[in-house]
C-alpha atoms as a PDB file:
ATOM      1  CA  UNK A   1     154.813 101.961 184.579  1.00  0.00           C
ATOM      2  CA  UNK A   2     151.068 101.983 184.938  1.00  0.00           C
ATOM      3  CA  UNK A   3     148.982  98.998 183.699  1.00  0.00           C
ATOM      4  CA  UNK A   4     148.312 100.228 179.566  1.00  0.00           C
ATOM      5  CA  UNK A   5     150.389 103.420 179.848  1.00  0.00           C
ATOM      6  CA  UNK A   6     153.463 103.813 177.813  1.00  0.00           C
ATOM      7  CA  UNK A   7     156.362 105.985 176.685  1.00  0.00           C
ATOM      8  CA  UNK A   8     155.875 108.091 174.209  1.00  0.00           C
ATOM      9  CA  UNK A   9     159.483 108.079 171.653  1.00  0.00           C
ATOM     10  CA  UNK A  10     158.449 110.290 168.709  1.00  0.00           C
ATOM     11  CA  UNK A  11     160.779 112.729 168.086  1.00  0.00           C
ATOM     12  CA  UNK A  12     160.054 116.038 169.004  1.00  0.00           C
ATOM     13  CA  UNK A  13     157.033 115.689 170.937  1.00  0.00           C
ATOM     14  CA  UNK A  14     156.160 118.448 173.605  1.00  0.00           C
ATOM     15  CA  UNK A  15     156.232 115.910 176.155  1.00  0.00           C
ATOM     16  CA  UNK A  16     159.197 113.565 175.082  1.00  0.00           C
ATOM     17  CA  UNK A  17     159.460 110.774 177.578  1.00  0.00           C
ATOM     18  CA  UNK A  18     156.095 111.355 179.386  1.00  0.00           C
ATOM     19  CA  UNK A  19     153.934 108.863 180.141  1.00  0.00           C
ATOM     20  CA  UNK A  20     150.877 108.798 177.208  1.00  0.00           C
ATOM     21  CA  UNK A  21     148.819 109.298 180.241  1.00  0.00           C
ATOM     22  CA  UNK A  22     150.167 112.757 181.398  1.00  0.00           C
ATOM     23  CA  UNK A  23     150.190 114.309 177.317  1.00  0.00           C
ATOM     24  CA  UNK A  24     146.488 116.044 177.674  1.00  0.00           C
ATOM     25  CA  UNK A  25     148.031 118.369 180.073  1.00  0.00           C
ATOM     26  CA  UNK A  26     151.162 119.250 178.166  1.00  0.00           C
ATOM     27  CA  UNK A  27     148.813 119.471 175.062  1.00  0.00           C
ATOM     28  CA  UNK A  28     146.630 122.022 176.786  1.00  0.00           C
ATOM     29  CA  UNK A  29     149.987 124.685 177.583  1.00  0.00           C
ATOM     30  CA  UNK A  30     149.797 124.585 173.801  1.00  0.00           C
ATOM     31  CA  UNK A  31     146.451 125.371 172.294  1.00  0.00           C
ATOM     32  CA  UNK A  32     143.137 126.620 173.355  1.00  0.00           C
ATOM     33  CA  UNK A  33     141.292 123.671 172.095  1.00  0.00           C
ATOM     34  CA  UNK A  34     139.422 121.612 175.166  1.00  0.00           C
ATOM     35  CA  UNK A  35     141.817 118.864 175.663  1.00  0.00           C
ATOM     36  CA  UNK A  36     141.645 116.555 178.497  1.00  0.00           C
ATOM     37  CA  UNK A  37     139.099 118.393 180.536  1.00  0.00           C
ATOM     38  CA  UNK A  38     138.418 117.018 184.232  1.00  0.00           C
ATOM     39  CA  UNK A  39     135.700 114.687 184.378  1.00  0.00           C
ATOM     40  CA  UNK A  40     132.699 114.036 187.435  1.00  0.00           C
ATOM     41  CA  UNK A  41     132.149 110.171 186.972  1.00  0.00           C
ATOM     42  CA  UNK A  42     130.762 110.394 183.019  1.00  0.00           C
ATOM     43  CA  UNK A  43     130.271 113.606 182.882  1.00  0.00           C
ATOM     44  CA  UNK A  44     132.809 116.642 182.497  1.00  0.00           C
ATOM     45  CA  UNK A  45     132.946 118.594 185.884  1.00  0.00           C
ATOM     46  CA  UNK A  46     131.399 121.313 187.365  1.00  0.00           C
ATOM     47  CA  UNK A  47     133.971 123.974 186.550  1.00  0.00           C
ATOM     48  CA  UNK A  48     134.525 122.797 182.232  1.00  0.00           C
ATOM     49  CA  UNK A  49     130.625 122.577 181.915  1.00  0.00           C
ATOM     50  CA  UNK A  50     130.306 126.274 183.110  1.00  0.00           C
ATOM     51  CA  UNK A  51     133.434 127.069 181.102  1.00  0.00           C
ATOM     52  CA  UNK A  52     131.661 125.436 178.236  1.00  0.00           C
ATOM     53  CA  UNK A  53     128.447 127.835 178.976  1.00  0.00           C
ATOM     54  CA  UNK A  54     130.553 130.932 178.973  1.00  0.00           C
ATOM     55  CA  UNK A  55     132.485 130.013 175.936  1.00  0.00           C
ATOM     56  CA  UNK A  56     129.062 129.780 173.992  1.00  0.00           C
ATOM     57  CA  UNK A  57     127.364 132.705 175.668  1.00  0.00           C
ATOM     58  CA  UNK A  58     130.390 134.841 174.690  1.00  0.00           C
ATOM     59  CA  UNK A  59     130.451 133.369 170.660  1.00  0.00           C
ATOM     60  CA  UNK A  60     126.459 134.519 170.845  1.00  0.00           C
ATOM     61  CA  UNK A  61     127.100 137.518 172.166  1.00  0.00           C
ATOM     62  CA  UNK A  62     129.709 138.445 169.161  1.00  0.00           C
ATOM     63  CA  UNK A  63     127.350 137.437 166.796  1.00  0.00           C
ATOM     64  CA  UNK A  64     124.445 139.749 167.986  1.00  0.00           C
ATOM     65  CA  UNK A  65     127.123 142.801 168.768  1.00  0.00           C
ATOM     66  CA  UNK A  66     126.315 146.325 167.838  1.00  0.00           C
ATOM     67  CA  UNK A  67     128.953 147.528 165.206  1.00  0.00           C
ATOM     68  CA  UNK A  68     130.066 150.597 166.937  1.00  0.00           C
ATOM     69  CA  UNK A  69     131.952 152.867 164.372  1.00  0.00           C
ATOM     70  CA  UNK A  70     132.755 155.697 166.891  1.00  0.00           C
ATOM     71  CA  UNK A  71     136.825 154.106 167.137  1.00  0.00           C
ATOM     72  CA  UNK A  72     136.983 154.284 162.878  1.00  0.00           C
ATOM     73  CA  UNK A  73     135.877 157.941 162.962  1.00  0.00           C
ATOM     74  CA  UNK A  74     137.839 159.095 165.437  1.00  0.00           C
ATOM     75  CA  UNK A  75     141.324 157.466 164.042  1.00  0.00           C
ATOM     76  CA  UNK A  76     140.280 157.791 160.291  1.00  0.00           C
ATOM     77  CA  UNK A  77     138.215 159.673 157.264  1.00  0.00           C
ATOM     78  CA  UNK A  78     135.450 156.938 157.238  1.00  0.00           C
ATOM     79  CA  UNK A  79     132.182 156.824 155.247  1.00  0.00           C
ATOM     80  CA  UNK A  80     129.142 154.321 156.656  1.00  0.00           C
ATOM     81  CA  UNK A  81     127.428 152.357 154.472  1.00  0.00           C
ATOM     82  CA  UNK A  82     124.559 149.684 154.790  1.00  0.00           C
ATOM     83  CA  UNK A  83     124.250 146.528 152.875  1.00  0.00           C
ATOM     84  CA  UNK A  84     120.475 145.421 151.712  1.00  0.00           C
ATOM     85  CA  UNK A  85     120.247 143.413 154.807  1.00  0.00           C
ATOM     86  CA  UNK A  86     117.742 145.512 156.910  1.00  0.00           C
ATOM     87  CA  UNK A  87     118.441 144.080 159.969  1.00  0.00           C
ATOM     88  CA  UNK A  88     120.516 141.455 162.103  1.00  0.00           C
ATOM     89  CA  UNK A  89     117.904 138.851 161.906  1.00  0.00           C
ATOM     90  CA  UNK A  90     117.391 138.838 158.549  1.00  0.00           C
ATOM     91  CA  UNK A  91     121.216 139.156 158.106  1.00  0.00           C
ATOM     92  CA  UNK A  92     121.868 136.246 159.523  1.00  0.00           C
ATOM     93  CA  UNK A  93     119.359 133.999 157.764  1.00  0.00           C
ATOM     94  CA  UNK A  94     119.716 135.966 154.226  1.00  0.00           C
ATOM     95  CA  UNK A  95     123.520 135.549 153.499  1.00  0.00           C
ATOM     96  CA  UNK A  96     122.821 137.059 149.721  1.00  0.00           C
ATOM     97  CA  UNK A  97     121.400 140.332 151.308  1.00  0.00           C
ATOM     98  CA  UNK A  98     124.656 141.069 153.042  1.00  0.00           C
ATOM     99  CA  UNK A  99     126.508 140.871 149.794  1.00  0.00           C
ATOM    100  CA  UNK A 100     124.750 143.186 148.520  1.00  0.00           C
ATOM    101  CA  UNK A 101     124.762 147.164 148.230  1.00  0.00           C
ATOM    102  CA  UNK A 102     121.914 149.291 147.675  1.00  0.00           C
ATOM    103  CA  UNK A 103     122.443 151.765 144.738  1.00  0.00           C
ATOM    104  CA  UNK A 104     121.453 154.714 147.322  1.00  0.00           C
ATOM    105  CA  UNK A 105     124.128 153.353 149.344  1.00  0.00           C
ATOM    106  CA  UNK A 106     126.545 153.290 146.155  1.00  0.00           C
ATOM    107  CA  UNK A 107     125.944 156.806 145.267  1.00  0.00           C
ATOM    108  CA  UNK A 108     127.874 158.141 148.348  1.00  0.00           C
ATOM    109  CA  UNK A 109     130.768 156.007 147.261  1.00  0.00           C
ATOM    110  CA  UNK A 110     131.968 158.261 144.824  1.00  0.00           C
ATOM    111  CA  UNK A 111     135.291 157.435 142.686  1.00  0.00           C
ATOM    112  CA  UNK A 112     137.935 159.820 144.574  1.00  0.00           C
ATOM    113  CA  UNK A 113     141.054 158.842 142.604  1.00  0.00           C
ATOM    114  CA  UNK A 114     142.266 156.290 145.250  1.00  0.00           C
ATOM    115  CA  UNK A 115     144.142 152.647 143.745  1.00  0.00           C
ATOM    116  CA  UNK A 116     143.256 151.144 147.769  1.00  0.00           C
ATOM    117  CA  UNK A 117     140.220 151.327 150.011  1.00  0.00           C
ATOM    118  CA  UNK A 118     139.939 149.639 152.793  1.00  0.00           C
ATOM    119  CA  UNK A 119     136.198 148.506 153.645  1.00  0.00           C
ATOM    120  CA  UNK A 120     135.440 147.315 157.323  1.00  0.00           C
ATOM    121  CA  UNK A 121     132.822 145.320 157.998  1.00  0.00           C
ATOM    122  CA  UNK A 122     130.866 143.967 161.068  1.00  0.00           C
ATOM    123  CA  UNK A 123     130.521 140.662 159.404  1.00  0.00           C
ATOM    124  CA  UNK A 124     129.899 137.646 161.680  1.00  0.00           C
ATOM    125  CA  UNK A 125     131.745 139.581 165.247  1.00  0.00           C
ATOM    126  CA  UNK A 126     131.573 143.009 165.693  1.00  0.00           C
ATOM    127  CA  UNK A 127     133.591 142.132 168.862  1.00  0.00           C
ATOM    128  CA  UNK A 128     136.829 141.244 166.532  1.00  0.00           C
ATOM    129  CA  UNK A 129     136.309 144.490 164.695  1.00  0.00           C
ATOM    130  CA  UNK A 130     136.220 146.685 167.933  1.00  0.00           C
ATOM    131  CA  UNK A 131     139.541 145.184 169.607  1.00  0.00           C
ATOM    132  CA  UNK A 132     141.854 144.526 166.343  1.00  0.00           C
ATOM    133  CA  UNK A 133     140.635 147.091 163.378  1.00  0.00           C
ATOM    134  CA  UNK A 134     142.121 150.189 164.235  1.00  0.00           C
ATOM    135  CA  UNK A 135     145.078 148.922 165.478  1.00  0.00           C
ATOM    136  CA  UNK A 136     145.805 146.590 162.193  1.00  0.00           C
ATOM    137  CA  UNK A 137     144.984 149.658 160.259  1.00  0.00           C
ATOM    138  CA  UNK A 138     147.487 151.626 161.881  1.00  0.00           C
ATOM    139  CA  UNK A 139     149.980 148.971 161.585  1.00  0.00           C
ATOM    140  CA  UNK A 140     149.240 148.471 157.844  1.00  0.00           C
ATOM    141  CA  UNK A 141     149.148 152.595 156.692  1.00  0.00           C
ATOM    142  CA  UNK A 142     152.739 152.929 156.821  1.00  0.00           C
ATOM    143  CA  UNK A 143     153.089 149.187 154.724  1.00  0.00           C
ATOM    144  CA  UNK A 144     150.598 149.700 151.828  1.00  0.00           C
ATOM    145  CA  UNK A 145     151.655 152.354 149.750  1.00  0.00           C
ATOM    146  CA  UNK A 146     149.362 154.141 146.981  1.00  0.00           C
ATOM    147  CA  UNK A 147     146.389 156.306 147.446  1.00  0.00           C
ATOM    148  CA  UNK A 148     144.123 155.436 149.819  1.00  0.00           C
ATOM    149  CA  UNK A 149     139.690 155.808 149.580  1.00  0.00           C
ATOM    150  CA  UNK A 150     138.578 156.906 152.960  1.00  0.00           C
ATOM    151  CA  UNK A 151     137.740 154.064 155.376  1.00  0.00           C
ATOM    152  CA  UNK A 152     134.474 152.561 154.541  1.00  0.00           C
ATOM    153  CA  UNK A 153     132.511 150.999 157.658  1.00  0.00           C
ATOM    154  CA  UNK A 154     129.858 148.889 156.415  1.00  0.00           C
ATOM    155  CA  UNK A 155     127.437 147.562 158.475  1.00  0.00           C
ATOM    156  CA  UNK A 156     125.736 143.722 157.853  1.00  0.00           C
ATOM    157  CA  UNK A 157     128.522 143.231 155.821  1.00  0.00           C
ATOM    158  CA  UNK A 158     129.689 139.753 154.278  1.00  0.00           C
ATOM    159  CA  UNK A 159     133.123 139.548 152.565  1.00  0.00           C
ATOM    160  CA  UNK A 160     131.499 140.298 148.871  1.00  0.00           C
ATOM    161  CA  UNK A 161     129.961 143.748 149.727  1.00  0.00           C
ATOM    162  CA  UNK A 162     133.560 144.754 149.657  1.00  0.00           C
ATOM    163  CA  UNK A 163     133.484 144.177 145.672  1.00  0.00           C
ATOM    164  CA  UNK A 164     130.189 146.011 145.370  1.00  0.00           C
ATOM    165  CA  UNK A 165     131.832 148.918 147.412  1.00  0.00           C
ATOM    166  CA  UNK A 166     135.439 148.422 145.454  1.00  0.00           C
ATOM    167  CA  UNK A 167     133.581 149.100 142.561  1.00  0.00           C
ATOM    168  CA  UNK A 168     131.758 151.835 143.114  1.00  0.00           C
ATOM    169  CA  UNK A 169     135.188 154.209 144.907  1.00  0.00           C
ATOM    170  CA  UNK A 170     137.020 152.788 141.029  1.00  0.00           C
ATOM    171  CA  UNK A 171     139.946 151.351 143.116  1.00  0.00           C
ATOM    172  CA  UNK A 172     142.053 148.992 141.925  1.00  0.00           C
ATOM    173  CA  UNK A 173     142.320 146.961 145.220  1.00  0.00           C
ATOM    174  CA  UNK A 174     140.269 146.133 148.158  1.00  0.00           C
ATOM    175  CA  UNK A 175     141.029 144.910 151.869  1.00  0.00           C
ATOM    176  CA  UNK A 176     138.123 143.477 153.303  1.00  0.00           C
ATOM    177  CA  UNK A 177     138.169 143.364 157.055  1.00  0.00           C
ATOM    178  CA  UNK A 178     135.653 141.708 158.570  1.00  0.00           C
ATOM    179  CA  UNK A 179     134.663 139.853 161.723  1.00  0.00           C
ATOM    180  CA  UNK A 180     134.776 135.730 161.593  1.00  0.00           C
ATOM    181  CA  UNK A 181     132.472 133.259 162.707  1.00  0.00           C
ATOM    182  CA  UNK A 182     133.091 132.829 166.326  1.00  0.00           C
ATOM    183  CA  UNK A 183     134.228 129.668 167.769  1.00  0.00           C
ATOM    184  CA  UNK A 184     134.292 128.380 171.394  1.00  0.00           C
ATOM    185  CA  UNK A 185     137.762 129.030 171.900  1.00  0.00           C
ATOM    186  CA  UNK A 186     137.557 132.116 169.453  1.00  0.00           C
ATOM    187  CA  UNK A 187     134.866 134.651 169.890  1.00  0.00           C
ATOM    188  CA  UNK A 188     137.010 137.868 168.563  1.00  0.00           C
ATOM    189  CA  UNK A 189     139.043 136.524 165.497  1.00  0.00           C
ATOM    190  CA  UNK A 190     139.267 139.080 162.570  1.00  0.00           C
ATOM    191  CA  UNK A 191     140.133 138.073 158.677  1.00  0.00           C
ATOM    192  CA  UNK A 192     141.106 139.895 156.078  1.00  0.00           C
ATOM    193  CA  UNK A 193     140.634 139.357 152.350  1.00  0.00           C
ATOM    194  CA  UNK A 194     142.746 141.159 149.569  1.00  0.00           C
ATOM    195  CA  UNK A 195     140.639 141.186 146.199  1.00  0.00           C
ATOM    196  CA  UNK A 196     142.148 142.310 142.606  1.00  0.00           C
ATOM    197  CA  UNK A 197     139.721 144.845 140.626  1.00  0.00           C
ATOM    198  CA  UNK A 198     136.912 144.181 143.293  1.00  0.00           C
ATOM    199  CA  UNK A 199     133.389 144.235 140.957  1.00  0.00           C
ATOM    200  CA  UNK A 200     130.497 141.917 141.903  1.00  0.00           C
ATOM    201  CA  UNK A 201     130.187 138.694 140.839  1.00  0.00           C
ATOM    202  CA  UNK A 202     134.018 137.740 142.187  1.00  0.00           C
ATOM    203  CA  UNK A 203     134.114 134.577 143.206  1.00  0.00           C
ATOM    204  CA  UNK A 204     136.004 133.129 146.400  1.00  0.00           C
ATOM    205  CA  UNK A 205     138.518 131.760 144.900  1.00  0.00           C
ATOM    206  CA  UNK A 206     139.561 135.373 143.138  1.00  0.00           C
ATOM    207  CA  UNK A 207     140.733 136.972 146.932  1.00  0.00           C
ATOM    208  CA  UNK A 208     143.256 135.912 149.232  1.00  0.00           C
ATOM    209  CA  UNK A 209     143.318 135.855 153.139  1.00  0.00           C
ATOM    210  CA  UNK A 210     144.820 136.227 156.330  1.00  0.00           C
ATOM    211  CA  UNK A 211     142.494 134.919 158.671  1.00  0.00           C
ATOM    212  CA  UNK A 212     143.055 134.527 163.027  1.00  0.00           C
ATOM    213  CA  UNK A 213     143.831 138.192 163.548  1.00  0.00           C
ATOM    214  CA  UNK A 214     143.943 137.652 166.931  1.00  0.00           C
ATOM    215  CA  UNK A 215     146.220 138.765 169.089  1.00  0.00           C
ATOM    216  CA  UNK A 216     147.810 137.490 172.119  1.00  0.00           C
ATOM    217  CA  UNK A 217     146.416 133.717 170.683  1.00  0.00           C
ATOM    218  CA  UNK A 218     146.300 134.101 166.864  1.00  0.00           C
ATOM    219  CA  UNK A 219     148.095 136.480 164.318  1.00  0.00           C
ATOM    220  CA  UNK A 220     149.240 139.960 166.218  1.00  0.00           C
ATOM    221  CA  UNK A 221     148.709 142.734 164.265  1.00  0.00           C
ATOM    222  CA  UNK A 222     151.811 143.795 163.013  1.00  0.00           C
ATOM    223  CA  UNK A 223     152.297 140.464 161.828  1.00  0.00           C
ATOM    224  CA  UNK A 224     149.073 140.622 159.917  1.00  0.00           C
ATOM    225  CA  UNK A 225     149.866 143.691 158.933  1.00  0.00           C
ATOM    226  CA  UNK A 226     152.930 142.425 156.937  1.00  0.00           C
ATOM    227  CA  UNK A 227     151.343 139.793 155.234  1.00  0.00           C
ATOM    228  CA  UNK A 228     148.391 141.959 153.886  1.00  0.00           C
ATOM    229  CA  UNK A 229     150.708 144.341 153.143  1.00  0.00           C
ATOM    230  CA  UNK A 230     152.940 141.508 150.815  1.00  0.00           C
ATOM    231  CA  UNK A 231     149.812 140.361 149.029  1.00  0.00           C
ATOM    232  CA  UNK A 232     148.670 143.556 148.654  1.00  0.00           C
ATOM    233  CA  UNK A 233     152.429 144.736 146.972  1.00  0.00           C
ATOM    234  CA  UNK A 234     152.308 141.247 144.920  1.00  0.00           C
ATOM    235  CA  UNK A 235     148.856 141.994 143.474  1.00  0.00           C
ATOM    236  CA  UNK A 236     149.883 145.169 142.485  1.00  0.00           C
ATOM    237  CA  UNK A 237     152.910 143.558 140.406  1.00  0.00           C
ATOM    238  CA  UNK A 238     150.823 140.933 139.347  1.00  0.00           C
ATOM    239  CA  UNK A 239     147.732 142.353 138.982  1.00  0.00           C
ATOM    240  CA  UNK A 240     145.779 139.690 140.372  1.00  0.00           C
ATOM    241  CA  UNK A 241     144.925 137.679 143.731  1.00  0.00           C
ATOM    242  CA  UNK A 242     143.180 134.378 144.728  1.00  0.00           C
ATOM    243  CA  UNK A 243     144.091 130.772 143.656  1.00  0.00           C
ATOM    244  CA  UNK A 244     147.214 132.588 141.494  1.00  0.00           C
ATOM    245  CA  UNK A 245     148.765 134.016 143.925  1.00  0.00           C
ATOM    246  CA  UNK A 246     149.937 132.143 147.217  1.00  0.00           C
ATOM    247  CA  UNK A 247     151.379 133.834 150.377  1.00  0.00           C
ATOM    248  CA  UNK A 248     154.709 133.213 150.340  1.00  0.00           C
ATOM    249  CA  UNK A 249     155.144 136.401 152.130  1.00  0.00           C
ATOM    250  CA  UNK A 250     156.504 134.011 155.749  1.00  0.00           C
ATOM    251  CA  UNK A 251     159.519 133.072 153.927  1.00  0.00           C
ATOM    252  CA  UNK A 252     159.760 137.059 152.127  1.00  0.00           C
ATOM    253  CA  UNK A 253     159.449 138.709 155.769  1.00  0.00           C
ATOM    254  CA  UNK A 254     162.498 136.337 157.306  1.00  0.00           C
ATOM    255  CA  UNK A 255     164.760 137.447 154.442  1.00  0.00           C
ATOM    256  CA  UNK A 256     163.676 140.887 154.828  1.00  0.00           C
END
């Protein structure tokens, strides 16, 4: 054995009877995360640093995306919307704004007799909403049940314009899709978040969500699909979501 390695004995460990020495590359079959990347000297090498570059550029790039609504109109009935954020700039650096709907932008959200709408929003990766939104909304039309608003695409959206807009269709549920907050390893990662007799002024802790939508590395959309679709059924019963009501829907789907 080499001078200060030794054998790892926990059980269950990917790498059970490897040397501690060889575990960063066992690690790294497992996860996205940058573990154990090849060093030059003191410095990581050539080919991570780049990878490192792209990773950012890419994260960036979701961030400053174009919300492109053409895929929603051509799969669903959707209505656009704004929220009081006027621009991406400001967006970013005026959170509140984004929660926020303007009343001219409330009058076109007429109550239609729907108990579900489904609002989604560009949020913080419009990249995440182009690859996984039509295809989770596919996968969830034949779960959810009830009467549906039409698909409302709002644009600088954070996750509590979908209470303003919940509000204003008079539905008794809203699904918040929305793009997360890119990370290195995770530029396109959708959440959603399932709120009880959406109004403004909900707080965080009134909504439940499923967050990672992600497929092939995070939650694949039938998957997601199901869980949104157990909240959703549980709130109904219930008639409430956040801190109340936890997602035992994992342990629900393997019975089913």
């Amino acid at each position: 054995m080499r001078p200060g390695a030794w054998r790892h004995r926990r059980r269950g460990w990917p790498c059970r009877g490897c040397l501690v020495a060889d575990l960063p590359a066992h690690l790294a079959a497992l996860t996205q995360a940058r573990i154990g990347l090849p060093r030059a000297g003191h410095a990581l090498n050539t080919a991570a640093t780049l990878a490192f570059d792209l990773a950012h550029a890419r994260a960036r790039d979701a961030v400053n995306a174009v919300f492109d609504t053409g895929p929603l109109h051509a799969a669903f009935d959707t209505i656009e919307v704004r929220s009081a954020a006027p621009d991406r700039a400001t967006y970013l650096q005026r959170p509140d704004l984004g929660r926020q709907l303007p009343s001219a932008e409330a009058e076109r959200l007429l109550p239609r007799g729907a108990d579900t709408a489904i609002v989604v929003g560009d949020g913080l990766s419009a990249t995440a909403v182009a690859l996984h939104a039509v295809p989770l909304i596919r996968a969830l039309q034949p779960r959810l049940g009830g009467v549906w608003a039409p698909i409302v695409a709002a644009h600088q959206a954070r996750v509590a314009l979908g209470d303003a807009i919940g509000a204003a269709l008079g539905v008794d549920i809203v699904v918040v899709l929305i793009g997360e907050r890119p990370g290195l390893s995770a530029p396109d990662s959708l959440g959603a978040y399932i709120t009880w007799q959406p109004r403004p002024g909900r707080h965080d802790s009134e909504r439940n969500c499923v967050s990672n939508i992600r497929p092939p590395h995070g939650l694949d959309h039938e998957t997601a699909a199901a869980r949104i679709a157990w909240l959703v059924h549980q709130a109904r019963a219930r008639r409430l979501t956040g801190v109340a009501l936890k997602d035992e829907s994992a342990s629900d789907l393997r019975l089913a």
